[in-house]
Protein backbone atom coordinates (compact mmCIF):
# COMPACT_ATOMS: atom_id res chain seq x y z
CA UNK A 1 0.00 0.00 0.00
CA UNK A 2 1.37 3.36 -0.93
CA UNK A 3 2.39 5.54 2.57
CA UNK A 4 0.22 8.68 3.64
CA UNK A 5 1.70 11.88 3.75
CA UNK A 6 0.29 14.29 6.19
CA UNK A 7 1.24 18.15 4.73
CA UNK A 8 0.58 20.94 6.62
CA UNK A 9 -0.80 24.20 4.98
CA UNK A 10 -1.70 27.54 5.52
CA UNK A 11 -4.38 30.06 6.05
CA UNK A 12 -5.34 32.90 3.35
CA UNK A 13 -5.27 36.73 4.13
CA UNK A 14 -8.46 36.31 5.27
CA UNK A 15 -7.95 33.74 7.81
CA UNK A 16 -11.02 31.77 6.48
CA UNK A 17 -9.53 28.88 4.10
CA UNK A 18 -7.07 26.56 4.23
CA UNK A 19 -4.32 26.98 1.53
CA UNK A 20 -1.87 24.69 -0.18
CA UNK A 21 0.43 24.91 -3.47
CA UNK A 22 -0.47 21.90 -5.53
CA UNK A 23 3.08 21.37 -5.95
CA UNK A 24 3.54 19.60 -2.71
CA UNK A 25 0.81 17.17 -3.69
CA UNK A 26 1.86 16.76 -7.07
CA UNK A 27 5.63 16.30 -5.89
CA UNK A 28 4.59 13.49 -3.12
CA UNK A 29 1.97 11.86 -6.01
CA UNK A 30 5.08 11.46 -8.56
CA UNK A 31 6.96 10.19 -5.36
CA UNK A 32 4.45 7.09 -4.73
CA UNK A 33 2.52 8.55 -1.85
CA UNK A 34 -0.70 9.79 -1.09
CA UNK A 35 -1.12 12.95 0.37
CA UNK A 36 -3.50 14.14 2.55
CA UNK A 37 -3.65 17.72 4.17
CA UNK A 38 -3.52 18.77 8.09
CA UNK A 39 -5.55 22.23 8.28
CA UNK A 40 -5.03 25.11 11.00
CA UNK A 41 -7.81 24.46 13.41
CA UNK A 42 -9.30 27.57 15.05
CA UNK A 43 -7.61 27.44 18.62
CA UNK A 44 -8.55 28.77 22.24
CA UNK A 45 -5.23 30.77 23.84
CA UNK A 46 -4.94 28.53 27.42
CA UNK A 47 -1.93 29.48 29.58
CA UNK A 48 -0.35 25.56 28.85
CA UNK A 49 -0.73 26.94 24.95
CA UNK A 50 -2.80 26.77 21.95
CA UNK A 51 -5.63 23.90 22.10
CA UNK A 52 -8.27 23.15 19.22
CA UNK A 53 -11.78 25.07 20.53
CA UNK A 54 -13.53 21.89 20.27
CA UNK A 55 -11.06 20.23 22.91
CA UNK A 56 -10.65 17.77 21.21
CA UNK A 57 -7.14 16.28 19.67
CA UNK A 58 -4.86 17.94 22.39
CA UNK A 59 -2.28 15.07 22.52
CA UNK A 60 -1.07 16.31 18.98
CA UNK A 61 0.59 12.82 18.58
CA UNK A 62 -3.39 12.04 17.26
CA UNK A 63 -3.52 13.74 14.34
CA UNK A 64 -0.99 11.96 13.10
CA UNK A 65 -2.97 8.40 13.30
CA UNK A 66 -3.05 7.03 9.64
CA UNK A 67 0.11 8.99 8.71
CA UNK A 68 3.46 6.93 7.80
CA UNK A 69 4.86 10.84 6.64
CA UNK A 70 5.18 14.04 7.51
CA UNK A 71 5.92 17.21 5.27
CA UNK A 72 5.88 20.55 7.03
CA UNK A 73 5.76 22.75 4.02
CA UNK A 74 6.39 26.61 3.23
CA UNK A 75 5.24 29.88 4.48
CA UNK A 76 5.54 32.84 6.30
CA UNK A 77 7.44 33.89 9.30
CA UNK A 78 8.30 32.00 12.96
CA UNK A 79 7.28 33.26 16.11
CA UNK A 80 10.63 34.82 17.62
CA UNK A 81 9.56 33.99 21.02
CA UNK A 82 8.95 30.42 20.30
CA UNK A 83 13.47 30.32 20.68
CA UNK A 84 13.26 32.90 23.56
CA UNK A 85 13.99 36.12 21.17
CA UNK A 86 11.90 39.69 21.22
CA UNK A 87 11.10 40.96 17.10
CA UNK A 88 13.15 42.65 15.22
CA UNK A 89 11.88 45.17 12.73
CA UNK A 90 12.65 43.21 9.71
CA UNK A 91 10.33 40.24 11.04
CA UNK A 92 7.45 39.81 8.90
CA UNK A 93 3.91 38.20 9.90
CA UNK A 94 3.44 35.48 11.72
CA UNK A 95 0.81 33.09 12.95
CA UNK A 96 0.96 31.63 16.26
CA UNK A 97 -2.17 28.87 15.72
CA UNK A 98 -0.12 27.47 12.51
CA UNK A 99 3.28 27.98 14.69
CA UNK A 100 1.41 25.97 17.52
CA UNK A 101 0.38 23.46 15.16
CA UNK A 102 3.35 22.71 13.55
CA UNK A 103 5.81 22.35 16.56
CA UNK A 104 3.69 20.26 18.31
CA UNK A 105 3.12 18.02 14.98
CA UNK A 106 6.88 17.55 14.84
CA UNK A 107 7.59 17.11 18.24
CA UNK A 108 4.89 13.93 18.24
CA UNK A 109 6.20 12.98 14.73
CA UNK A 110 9.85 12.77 16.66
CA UNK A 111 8.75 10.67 19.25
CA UNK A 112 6.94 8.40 17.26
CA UNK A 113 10.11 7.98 14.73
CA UNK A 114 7.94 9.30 11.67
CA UNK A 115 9.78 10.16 8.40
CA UNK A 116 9.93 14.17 8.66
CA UNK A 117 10.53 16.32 5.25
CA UNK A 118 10.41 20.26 6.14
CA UNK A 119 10.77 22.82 3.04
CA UNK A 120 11.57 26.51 3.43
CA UNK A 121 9.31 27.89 6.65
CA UNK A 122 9.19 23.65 7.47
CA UNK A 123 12.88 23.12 7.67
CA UNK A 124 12.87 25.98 10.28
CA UNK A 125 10.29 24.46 12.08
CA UNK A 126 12.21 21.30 12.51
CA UNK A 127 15.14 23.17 13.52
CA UNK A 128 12.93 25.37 16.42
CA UNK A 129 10.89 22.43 17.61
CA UNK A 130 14.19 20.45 18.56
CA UNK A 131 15.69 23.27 20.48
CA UNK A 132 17.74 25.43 17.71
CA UNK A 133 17.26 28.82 16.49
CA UNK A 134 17.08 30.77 13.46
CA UNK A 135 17.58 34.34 11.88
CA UNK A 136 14.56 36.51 12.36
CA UNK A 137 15.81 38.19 8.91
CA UNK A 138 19.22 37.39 7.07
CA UNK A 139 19.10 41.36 5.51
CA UNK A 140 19.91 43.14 8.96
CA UNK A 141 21.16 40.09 11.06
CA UNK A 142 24.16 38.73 8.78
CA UNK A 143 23.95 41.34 5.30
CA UNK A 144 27.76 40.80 5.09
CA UNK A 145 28.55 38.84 1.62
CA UNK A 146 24.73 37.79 1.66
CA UNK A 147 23.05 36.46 -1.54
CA UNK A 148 19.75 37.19 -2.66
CA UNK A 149 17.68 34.66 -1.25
CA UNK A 150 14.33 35.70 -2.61
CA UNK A 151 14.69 35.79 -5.97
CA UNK A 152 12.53 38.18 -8.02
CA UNK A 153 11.40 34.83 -10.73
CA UNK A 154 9.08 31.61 -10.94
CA UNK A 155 10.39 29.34 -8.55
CA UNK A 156 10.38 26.66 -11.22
CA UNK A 157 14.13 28.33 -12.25
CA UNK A 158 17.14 27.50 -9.72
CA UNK A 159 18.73 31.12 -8.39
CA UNK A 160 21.92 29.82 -6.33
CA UNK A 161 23.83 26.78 -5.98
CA UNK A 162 23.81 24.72 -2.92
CA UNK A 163 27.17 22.59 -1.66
CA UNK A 164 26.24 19.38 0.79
CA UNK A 165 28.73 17.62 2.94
CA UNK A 166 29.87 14.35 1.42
CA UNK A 167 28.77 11.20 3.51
CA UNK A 168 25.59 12.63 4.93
CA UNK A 169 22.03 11.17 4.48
CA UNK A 170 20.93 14.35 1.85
CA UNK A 171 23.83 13.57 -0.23
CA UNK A 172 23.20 10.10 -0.50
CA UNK A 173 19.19 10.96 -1.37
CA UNK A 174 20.40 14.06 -3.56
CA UNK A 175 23.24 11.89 -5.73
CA UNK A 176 25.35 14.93 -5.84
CA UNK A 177 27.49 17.22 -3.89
CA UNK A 178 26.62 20.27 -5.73
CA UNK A 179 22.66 21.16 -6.98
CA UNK A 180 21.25 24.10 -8.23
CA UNK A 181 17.95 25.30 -5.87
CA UNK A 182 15.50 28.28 -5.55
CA UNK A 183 15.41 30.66 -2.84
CA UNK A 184 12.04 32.32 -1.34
CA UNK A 185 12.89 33.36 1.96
CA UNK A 186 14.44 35.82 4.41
CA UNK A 187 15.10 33.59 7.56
CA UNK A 188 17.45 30.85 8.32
CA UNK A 189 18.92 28.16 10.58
CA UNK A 190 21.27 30.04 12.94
CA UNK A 191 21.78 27.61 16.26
CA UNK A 192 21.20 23.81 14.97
CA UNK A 193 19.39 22.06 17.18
CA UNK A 194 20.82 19.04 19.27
CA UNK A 195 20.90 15.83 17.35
CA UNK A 196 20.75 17.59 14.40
CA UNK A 197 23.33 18.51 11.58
CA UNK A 198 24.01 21.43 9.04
CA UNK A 199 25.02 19.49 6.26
CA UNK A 200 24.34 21.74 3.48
CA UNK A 201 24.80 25.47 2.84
CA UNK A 202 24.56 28.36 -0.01
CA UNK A 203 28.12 30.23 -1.29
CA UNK A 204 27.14 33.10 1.45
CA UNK A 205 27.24 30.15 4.08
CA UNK A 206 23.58 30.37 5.08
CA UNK A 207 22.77 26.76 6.05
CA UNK A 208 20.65 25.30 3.30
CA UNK A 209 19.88 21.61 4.88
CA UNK A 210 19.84 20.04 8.29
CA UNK A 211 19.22 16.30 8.89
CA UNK A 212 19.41 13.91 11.63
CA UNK A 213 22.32 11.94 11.30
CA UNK A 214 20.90 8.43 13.06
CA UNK A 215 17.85 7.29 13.31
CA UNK A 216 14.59 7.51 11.57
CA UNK A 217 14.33 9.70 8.57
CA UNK A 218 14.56 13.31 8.85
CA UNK A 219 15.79 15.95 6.55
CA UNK A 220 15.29 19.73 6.39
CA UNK A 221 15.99 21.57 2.96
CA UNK A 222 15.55 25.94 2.81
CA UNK A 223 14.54 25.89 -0.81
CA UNK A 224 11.22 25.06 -2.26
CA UNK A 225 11.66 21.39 -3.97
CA UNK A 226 8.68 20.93 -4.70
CA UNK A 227 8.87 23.44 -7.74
CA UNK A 228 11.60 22.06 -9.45
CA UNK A 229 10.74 18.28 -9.18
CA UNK A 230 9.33 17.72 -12.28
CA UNK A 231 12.69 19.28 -13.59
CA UNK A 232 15.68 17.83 -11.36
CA UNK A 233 16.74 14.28 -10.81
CA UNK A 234 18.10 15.58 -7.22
CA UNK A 235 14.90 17.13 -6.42
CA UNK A 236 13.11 14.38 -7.39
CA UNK A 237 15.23 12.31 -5.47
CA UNK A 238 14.53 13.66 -2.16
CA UNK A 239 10.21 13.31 -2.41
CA UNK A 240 11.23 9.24 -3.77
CA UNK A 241 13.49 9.33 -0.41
CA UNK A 242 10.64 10.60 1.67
CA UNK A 243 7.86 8.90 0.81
CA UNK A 244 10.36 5.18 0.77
CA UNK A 245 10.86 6.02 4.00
CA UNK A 246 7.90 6.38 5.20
CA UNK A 247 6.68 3.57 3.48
CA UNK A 248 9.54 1.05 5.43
CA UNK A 249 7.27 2.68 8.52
CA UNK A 250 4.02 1.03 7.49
């Protein structure tokens, strides 16, 4: 049976609908899994945290029942206080029910040894959830020799190269060393969390992939994959890696 793939989303302007970019369903499809989408509940603001106003599902670790993946995917900005920081001015928005959501989701996925994938906004949110940090905004926090990491074009056209340490688990799923990648974002891994690994980076040195070194599946990537799948082998690579991993869970 092909594995499920939970993927979370996010919420329009609005705040009334659910959103997700087809390409992360089309990219885990092509990879042999079947997605299936986690929305942003409406929440009640407790002083243990964020709960669902129904009460019902707070041990997170449930809404991952009938998952054998998990893909945190893309979005806006994290919470600065969620990795004890106050905001700077070049933070943009955030959303604490969708930050709630998410580091609980991979916290439970952790302890339950799921396969984790998190792309651009996700790979931060593995990185936070485990106890690391990140850069509120790469502009003002480290502009020295920085490269433009949102570039102004379809994300379906690679902007910078990306360099991965030989031997690690992303080079063995990418096949290469060296692979071209898009760039959509202003914040980064600073402080890796424990049992985790920067393992691949950008020419400016802003970290570009984490991963757990032992252990089940779990790989963090700053670029948006998803949109150049259907165009390189590497890229590819990495969904086929994902979703055979969580398939050796089922």
């Amino acid at each position: 049976m092909a594995p499920h793939i939970g993927i979370t989303c996010d919420l329009d302007d609005q705040r009334t609908t659910n959103t997700l970019p087809r390409a992360y369903v089309r990219a885990v499809m092509r990879a042999g899994g079947i997605p299936r989408v986690l929305p942003i509940p409406e929440m009640e603001h407790t002083p243990g945290g964020f709960t669902p106003g129904n009460g019902l599902g707070e041990d997170w670790g449930e809404w991952l029942s009938g998952l054998d993946g998990l893909l945190l995917s893309g979005g806006g900005d994290l919470d600065p206080a969620l990795f004890g920081e106050e905001p700077l001015p070049g933070l943009g928005g955030v959303d604490l029910h969708r930050d709630a959501l998410e580091m609980a989701l991979a916290r439970a996925a952790r302890r339950r040894k799921m396969p984790l994938l998190g792309i651009c906004r996700g790979c931060q949110v593995l990185n936070v959830a485990l106890g690391g940090t990140i850069y509120q905004d790469l502009p003002s926090q480290r502009p020295e020799g920085l490269l433009q990491h949102r570039q102004p074009y379809p994300g379906t056209f690679p902007s910078h190269s990306m360099t991965v340490r030989e031997g690690t688990r992303l080079a063995h799923v990418l096949g290469s060393l060296s692979v071209r990648v898009n760039s959509f974002h202003h914040q980064a891994v600073r402080d890796v969390a424990p049992g985790l690994e920067a393992v691949a980076w950008a020419p400016d040195g802003v970290v570009e992939g984490i991963e757990a070194p032992e252990g089940p599946f779990l790989l963090g990537i700053q670029s948006h994959p998803e949109r150049l799948e259907s165009t390189s082998a590497p890229m590819a690579a990495l969904f086929r890696a994902f979703v055979a991993a969580a398939g050796e869970k089922k």
